[in-house]
N, C-alpha and C. Protein backbone atom coordinates (compact mmCIF):
# COMPACT_ATOMS: atom_id res chain seq x y z
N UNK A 1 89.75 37.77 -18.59
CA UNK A 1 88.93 38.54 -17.68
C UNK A 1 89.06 40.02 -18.02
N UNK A 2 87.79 41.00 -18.15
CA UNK A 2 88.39 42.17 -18.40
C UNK A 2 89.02 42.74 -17.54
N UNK A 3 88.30 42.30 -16.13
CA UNK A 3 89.12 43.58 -14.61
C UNK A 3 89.46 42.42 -13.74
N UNK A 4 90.23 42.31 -12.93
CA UNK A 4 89.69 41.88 -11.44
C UNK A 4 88.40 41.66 -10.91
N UNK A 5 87.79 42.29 -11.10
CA UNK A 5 86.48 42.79 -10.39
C UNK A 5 85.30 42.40 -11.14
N UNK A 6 85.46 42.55 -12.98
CA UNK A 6 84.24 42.66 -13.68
C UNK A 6 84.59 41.50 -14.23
N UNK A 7 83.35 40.78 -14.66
CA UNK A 7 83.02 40.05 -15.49
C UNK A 7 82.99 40.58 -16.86
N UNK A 8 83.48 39.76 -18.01
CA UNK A 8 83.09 40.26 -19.63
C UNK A 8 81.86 39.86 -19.75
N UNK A 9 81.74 39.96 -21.00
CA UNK A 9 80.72 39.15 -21.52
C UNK A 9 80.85 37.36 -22.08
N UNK A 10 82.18 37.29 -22.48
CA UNK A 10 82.16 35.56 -22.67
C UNK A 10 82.29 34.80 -21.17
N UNK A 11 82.58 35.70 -19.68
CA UNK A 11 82.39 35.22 -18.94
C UNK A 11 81.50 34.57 -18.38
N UNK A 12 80.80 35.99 -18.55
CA UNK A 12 78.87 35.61 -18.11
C UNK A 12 78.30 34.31 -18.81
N UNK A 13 78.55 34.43 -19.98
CA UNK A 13 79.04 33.14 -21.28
C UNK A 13 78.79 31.51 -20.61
N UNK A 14 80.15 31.89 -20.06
CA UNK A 14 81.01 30.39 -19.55
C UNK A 14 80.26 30.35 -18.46
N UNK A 15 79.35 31.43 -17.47
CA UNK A 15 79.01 31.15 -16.17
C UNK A 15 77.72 30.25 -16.11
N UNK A 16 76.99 31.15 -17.45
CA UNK A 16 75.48 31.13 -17.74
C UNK A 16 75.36 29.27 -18.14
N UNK A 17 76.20 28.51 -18.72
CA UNK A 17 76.28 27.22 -19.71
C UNK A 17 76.65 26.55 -18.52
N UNK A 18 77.65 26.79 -17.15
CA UNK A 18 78.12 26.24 -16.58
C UNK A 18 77.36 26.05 -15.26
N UNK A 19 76.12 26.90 -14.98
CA UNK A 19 75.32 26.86 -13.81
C UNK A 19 73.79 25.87 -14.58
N UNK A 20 73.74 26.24 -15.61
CA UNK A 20 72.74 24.91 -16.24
C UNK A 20 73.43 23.84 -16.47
N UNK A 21 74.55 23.28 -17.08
CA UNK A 21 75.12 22.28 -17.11
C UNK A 21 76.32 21.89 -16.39
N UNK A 22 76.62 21.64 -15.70
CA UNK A 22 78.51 21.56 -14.76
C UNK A 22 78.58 20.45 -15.51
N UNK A 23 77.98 19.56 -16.03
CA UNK A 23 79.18 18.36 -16.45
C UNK A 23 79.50 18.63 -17.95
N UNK A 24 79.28 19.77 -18.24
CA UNK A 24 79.58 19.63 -20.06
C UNK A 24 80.96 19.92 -20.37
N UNK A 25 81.04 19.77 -21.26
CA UNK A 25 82.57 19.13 -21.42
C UNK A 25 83.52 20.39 -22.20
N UNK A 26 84.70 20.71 -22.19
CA UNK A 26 85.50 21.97 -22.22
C UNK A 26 84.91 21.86 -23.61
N UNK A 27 85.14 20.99 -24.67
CA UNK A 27 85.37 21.43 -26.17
C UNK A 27 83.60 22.11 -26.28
N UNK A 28 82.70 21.38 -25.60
CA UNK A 28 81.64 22.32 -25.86
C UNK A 28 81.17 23.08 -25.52
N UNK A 29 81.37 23.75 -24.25
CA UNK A 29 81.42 24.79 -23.64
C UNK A 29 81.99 26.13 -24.36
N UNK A 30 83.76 25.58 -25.05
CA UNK A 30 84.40 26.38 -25.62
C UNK A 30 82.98 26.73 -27.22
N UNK A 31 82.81 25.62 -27.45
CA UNK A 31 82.19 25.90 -28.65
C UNK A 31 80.32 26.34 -28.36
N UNK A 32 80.05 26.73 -27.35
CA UNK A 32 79.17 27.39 -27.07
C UNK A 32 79.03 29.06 -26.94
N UNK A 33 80.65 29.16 -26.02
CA UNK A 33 80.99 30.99 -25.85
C UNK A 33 81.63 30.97 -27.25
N UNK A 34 82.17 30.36 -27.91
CA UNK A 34 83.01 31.31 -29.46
C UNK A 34 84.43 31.45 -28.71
N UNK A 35 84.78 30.36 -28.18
CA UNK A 35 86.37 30.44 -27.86
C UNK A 35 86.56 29.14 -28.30
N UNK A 36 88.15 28.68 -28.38
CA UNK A 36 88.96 27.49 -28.97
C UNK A 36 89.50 26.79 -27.09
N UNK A 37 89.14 25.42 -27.11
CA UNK A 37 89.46 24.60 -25.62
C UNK A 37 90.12 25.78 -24.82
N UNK A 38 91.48 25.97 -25.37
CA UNK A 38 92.34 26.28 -24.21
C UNK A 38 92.09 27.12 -23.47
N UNK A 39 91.54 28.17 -24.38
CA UNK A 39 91.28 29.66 -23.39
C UNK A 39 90.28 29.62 -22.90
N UNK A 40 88.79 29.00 -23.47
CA UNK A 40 87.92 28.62 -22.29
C UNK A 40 88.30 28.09 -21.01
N UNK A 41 89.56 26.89 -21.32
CA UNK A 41 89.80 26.61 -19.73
C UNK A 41 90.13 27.15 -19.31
N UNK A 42 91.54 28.00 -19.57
CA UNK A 42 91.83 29.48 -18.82
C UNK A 42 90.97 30.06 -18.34
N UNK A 43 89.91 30.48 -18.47
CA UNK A 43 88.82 31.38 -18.26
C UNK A 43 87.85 30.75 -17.26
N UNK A 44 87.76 29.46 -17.40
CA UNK A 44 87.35 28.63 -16.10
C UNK A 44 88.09 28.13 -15.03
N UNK A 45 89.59 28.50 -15.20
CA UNK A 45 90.22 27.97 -13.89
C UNK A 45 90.50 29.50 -13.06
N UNK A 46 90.22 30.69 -14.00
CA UNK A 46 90.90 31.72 -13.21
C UNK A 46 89.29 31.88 -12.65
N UNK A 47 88.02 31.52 -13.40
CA UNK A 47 87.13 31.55 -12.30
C UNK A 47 86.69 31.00 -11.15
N UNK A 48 87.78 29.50 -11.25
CA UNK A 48 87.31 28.58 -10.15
C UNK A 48 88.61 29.58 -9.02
N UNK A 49 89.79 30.01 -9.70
CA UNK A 49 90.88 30.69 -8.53
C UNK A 49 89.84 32.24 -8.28
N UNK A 50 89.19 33.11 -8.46
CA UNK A 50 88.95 33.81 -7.97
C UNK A 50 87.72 33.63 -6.87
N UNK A 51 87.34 32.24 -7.30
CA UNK A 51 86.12 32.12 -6.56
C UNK A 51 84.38 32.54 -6.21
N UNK A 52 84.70 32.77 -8.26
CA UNK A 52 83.63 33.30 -8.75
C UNK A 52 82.56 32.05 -8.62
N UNK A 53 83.24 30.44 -9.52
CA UNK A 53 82.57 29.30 -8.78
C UNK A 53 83.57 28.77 -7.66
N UNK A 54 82.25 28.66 -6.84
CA UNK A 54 82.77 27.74 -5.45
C UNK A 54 83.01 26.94 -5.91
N UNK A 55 82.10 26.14 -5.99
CA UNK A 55 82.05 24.36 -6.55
C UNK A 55 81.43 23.75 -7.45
N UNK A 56 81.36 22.95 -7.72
CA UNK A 56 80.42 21.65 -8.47
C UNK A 56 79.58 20.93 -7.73
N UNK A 57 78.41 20.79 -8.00
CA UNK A 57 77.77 19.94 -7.38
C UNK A 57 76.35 19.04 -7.92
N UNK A 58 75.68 17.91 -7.74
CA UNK A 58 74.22 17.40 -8.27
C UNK A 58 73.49 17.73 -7.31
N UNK A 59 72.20 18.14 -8.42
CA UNK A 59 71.22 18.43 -7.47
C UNK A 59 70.23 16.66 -7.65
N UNK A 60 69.65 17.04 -6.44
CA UNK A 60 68.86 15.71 -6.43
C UNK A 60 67.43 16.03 -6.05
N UNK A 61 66.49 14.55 -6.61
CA UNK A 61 65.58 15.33 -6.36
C UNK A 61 65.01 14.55 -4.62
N UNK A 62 64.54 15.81 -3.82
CA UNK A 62 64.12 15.28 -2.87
C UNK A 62 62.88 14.25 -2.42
N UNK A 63 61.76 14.68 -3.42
CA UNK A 63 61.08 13.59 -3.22
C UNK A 63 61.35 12.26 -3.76
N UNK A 64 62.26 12.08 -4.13
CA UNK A 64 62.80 10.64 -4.82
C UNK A 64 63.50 10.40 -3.79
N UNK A 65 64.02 10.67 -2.70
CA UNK A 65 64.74 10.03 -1.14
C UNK A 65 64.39 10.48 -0.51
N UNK A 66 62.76 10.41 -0.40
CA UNK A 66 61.97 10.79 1.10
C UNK A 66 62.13 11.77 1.78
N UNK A 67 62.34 12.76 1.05
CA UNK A 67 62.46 14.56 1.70
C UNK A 67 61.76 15.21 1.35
N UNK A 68 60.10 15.10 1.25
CA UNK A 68 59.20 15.85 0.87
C UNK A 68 58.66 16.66 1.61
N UNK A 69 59.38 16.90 3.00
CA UNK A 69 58.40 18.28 3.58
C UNK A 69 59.82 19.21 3.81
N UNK A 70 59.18 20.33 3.29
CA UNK A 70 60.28 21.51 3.67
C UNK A 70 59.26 22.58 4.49
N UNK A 71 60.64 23.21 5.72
CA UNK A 71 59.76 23.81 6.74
C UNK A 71 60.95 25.27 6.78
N UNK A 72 60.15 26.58 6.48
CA UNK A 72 61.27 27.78 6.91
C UNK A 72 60.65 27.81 8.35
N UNK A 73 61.65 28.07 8.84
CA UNK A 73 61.56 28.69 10.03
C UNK A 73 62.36 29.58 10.43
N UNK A 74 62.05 30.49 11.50
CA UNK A 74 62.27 31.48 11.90
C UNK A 74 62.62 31.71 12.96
N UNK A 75 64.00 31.99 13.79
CA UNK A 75 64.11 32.17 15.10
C UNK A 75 64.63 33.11 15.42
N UNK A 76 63.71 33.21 16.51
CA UNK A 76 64.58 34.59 17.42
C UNK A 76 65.95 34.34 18.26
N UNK A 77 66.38 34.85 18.84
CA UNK A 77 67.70 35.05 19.80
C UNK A 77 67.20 35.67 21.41
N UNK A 78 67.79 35.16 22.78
CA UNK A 78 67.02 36.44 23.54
C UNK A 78 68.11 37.32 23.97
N UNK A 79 69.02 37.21 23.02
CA UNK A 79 70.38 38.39 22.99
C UNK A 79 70.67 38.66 21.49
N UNK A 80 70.47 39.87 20.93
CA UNK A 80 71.31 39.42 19.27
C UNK A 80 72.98 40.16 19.90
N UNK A 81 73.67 39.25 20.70
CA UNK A 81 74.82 39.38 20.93
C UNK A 81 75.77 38.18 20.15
N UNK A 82 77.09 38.94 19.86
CA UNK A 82 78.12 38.31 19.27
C UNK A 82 78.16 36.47 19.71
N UNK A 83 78.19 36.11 21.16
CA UNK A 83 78.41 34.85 21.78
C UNK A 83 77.40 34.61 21.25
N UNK A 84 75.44 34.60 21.91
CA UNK A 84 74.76 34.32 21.58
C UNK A 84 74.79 33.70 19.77
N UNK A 85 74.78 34.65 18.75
CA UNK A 85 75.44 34.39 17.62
C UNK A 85 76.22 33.21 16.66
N UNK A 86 77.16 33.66 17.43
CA UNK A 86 78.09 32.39 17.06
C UNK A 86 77.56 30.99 17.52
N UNK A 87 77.42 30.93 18.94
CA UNK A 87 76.62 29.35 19.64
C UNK A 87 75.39 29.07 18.70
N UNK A 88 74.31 29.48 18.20
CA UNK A 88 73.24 29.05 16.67
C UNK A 88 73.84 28.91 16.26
N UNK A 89 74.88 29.90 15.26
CA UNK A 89 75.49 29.44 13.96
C UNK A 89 76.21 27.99 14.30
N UNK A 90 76.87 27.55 14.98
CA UNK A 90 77.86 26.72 15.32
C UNK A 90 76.78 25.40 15.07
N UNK A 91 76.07 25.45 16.18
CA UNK A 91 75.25 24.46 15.98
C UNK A 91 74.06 24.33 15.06
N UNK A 92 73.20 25.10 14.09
CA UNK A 92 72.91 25.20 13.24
C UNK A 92 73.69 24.17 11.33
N UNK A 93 74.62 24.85 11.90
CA UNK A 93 75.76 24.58 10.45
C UNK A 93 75.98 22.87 10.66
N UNK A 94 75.83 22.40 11.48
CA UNK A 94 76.19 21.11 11.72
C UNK A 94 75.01 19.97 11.34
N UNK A 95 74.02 20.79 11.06
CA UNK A 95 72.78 19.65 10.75
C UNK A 95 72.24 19.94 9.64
N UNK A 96 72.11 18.02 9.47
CA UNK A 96 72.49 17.71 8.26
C UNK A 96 70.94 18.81 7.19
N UNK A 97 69.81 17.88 7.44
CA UNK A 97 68.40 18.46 7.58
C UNK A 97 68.01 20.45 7.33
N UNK A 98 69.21 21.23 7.63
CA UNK A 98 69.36 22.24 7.15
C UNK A 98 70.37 22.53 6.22
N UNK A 99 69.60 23.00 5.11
CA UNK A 99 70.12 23.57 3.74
C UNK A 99 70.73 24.81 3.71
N UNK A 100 69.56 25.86 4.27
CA UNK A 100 70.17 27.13 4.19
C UNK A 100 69.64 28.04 5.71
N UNK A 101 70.64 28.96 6.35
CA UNK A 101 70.49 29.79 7.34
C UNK A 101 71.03 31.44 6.93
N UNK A 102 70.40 32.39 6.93
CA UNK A 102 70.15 33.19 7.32
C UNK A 102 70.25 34.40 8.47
N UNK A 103 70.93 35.06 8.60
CA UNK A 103 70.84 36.11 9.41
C UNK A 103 70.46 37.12 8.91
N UNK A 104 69.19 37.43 9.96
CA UNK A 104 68.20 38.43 9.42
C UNK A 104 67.61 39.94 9.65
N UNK A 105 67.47 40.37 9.25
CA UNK A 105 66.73 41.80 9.86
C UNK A 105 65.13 41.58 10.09
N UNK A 106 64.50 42.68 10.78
CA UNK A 106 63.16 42.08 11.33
C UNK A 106 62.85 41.43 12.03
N UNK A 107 61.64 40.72 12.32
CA UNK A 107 61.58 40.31 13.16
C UNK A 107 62.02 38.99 13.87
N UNK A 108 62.86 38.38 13.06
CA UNK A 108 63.12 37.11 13.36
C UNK A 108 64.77 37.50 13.12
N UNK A 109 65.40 36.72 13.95
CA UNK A 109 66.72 37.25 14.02
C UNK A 109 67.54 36.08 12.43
N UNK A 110 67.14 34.52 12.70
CA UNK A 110 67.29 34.10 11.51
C UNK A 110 66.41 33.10 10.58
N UNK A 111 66.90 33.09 9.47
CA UNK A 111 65.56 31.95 8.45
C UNK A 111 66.31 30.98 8.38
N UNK A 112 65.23 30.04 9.01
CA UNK A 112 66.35 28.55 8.12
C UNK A 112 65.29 27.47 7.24
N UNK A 113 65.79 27.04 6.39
CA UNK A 113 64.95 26.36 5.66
C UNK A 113 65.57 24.70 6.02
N UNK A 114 64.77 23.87 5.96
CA UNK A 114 64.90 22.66 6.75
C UNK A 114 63.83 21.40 5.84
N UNK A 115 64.93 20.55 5.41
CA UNK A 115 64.22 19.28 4.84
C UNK A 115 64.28 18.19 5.44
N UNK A 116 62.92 17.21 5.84
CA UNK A 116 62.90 16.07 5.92
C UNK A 116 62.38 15.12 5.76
N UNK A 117 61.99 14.11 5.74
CA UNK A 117 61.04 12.82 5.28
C UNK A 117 59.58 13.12 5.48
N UNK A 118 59.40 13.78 7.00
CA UNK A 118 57.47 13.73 7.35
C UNK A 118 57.81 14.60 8.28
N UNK A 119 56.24 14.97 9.08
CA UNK A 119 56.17 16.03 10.04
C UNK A 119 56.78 15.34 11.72
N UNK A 120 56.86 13.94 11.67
CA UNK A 120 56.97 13.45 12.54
C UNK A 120 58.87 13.62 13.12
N UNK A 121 59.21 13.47 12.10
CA UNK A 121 61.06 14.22 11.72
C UNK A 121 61.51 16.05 12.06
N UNK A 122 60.50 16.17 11.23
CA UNK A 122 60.73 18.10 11.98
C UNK A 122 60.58 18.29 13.27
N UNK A 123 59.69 17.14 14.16
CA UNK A 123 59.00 17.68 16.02
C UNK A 123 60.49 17.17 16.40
N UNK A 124 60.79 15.83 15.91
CA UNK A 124 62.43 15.78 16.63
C UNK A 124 63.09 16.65 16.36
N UNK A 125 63.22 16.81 15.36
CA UNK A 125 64.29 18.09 15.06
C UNK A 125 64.77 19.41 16.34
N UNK A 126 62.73 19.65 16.36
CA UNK A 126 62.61 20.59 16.94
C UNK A 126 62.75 20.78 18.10
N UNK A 127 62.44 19.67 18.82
CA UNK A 127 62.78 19.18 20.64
C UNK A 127 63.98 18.93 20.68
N UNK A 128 64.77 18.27 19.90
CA UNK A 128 66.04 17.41 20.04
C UNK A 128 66.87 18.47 19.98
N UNK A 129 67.22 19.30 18.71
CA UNK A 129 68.05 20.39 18.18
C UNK A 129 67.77 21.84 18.89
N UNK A 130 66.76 22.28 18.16
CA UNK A 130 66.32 23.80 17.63
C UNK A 130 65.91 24.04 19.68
N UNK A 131 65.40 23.71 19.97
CA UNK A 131 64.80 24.03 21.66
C UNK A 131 66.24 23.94 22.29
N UNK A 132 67.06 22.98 22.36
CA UNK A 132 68.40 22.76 22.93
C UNK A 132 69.42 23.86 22.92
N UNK A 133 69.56 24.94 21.54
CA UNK A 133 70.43 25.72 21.46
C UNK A 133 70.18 27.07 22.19
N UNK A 134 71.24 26.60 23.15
CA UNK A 134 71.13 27.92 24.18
C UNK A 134 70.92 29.31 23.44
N UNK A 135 69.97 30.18 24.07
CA UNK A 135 70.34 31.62 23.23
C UNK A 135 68.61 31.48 22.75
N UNK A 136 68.47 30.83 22.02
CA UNK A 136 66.87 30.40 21.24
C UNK A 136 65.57 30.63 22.23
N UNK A 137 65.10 31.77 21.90
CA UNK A 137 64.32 32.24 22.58
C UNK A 137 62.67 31.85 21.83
N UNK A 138 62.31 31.88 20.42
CA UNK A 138 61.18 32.08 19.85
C UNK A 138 61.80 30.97 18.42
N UNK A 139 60.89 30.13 18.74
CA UNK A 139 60.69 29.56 16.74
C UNK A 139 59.46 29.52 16.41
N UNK A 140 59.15 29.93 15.12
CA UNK A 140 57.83 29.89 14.63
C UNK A 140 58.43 29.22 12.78
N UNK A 141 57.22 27.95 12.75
CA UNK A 141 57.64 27.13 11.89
C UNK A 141 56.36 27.46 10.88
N UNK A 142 56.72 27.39 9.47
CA UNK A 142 55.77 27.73 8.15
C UNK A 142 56.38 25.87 7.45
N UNK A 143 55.19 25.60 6.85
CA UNK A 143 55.53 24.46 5.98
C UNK A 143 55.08 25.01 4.70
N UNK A 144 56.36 24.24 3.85
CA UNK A 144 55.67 24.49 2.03
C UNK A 144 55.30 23.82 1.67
N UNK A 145 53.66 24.18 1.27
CA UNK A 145 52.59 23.12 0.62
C UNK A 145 53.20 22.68 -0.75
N UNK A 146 53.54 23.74 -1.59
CA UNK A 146 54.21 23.64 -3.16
C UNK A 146 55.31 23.95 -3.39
N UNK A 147 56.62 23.99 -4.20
CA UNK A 147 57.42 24.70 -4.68
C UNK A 147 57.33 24.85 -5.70
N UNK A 148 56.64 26.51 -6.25
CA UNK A 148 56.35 26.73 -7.09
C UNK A 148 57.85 27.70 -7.93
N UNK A 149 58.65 27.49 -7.52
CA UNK A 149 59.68 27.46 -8.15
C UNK A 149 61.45 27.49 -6.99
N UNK A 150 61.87 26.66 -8.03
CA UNK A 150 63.19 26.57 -7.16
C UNK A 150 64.39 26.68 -8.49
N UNK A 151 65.46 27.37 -8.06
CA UNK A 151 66.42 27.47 -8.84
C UNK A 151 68.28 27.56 -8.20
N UNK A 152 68.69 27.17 -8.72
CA UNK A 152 70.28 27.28 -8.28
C UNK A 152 71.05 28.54 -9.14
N UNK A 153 70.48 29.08 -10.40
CA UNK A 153 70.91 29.50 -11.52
C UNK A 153 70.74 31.03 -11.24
N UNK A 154 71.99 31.45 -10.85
CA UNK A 154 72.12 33.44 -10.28
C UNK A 154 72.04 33.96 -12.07
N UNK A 155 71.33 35.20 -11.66
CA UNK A 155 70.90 35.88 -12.74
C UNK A 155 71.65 36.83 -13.03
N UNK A 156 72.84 36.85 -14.45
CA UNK A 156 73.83 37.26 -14.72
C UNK A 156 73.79 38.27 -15.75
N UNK A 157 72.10 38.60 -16.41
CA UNK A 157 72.10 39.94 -16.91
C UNK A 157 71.42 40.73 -15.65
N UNK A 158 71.54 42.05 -15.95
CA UNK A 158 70.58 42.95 -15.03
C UNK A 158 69.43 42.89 -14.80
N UNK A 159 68.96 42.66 -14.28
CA UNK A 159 66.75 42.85 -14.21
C UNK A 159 65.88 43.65 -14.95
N UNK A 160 65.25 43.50 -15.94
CA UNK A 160 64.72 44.51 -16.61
C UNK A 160 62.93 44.37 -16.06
N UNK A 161 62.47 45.46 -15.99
CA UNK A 161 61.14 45.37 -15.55
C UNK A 161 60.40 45.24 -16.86
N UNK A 162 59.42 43.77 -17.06
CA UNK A 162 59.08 43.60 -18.65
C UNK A 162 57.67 44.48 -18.57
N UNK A 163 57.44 45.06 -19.97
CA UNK A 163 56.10 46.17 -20.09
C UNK A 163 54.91 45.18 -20.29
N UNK A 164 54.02 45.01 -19.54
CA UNK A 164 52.46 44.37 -20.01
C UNK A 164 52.44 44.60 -21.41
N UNK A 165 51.67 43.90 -21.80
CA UNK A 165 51.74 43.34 -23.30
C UNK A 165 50.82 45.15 -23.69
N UNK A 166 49.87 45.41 -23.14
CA UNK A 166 48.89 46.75 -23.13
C UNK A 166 49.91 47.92 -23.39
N UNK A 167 51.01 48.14 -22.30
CA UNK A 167 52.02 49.15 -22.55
C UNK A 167 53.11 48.82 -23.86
N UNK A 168 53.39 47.72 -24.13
CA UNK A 168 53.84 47.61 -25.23
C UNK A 168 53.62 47.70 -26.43
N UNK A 169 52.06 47.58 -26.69
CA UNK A 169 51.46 48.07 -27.80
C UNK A 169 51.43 49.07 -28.08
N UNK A 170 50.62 50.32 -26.94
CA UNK A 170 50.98 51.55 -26.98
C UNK A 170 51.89 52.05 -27.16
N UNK A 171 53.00 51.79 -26.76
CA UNK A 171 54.82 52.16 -27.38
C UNK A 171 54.46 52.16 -28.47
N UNK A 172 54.40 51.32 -29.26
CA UNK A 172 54.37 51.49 -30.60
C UNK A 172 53.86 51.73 -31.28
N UNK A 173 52.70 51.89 -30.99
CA UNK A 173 51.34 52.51 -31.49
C UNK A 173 52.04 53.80 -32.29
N UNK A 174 52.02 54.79 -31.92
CA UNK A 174 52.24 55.91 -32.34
C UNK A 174 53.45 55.64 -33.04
N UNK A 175 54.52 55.55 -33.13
CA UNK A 175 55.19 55.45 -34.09
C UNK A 175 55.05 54.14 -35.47
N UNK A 176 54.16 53.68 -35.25
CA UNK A 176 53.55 52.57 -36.63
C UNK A 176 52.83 54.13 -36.85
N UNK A 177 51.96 55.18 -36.16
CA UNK A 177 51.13 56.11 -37.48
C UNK A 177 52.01 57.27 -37.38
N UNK A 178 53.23 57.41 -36.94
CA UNK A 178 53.84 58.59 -37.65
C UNK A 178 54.48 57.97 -38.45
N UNK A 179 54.88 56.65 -38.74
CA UNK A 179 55.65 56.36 -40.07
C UNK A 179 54.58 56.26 -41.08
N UNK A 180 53.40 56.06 -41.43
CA UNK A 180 52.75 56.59 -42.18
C UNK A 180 51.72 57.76 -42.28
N UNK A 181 52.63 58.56 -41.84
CA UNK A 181 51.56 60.40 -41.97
C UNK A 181 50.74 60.47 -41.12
N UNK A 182 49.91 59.46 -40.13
CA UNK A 182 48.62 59.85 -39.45
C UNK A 182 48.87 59.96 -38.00
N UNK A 183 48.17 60.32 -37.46
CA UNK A 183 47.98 60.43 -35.78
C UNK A 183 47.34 59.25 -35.46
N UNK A 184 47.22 58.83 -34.26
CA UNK A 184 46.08 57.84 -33.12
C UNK A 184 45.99 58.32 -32.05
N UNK A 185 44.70 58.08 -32.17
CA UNK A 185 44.25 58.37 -30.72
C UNK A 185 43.75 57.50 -29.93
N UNK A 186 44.24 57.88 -28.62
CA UNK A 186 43.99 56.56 -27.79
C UNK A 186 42.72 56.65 -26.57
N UNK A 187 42.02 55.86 -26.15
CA UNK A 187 41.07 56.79 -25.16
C UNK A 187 40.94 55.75 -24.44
């Protein structure tokens, strides 16, 4: 590890091979970053002790076990007080049908995203659960027609903003005619 704190670069390495593949196996992993077994594992157990990875896990696919509607929703609070707070989270975290929650800024105090078989499964949800938790003042429910992209895989270089293919030409434009003597002009 170079710091405490920072990641190297054979880290990012071991992170980048290990968030597309978790089941691949030390000798090829090692022989993917340019390290020999041992110290790759070193390098993966001091990441599993710092808690850089949480865990391991399969993803599955949902429409192959009848989980084809996903619904965010959005709820308000009619206190954003500490008790209030905690009583959602508490009961929130406990069902099964929610993936991910949110505490939010704006207008909705949190997002939760919520999978289940049909629309007929979300109204229970919604009477049974989500109406029941004291504090729950406002839900307003969105369904996703598509998922036009889903990923597990955190992005471990920096963000670069890419140039339209138009601005990239122009970059270079001018220096392809000062390396041979001439000007361009562009209009």
């Amino acid at each position: 590890m170079a710091t405490r704190d920072r990641l190297d670069e054979i880290d990012r390495k071991i992170l980048k091979h290990l968030q597309e593949e978790a089941r691949i196996s030390n000798a090829e992993l090692a022989d993917r970053v340019g390290l020999s077994p041992a110290p790759c594992l070193r390098r993966v157990r001091t990441l599993e002790e710092r808690h850089v990875i949480k865990k391991y896990v399969t993803l599955l696919d949902p429409a192959a076990l009848d989980l084809g509607v996903t619904i965010f929703v959005q709820i308000s609070l009619d206190l954003q007080v500490e008790d209030r707070l905690e009583i959602f989270e508490h009961a929130i975290t406990r069902r099964p049908e929610v993936l991910e929650c949110y505490l939010m800024t704006g207008d909705a105090d949190y997002l939760v995203r919520v999978v289940v078989p049909d629309v007929a499964a979300y109204e229970r949800f919604l009477k049974d659960v989500l109406t029941r938790v004291d504090g729950v003042a406002g839900i307003k429910s969105s369904f996703a027609l598509k998922q036009v992209k889903y990923s597990t895989v955190l992005p471990l270089e920096p963000a670069r903003s890419p140039a339209s293919p138009a601005e990239g030409a122009a970059a270079k434009a001018p220096k392809r005619a000062r390396a041979r003597g001439g000007t361009r002009s562009f209009r």
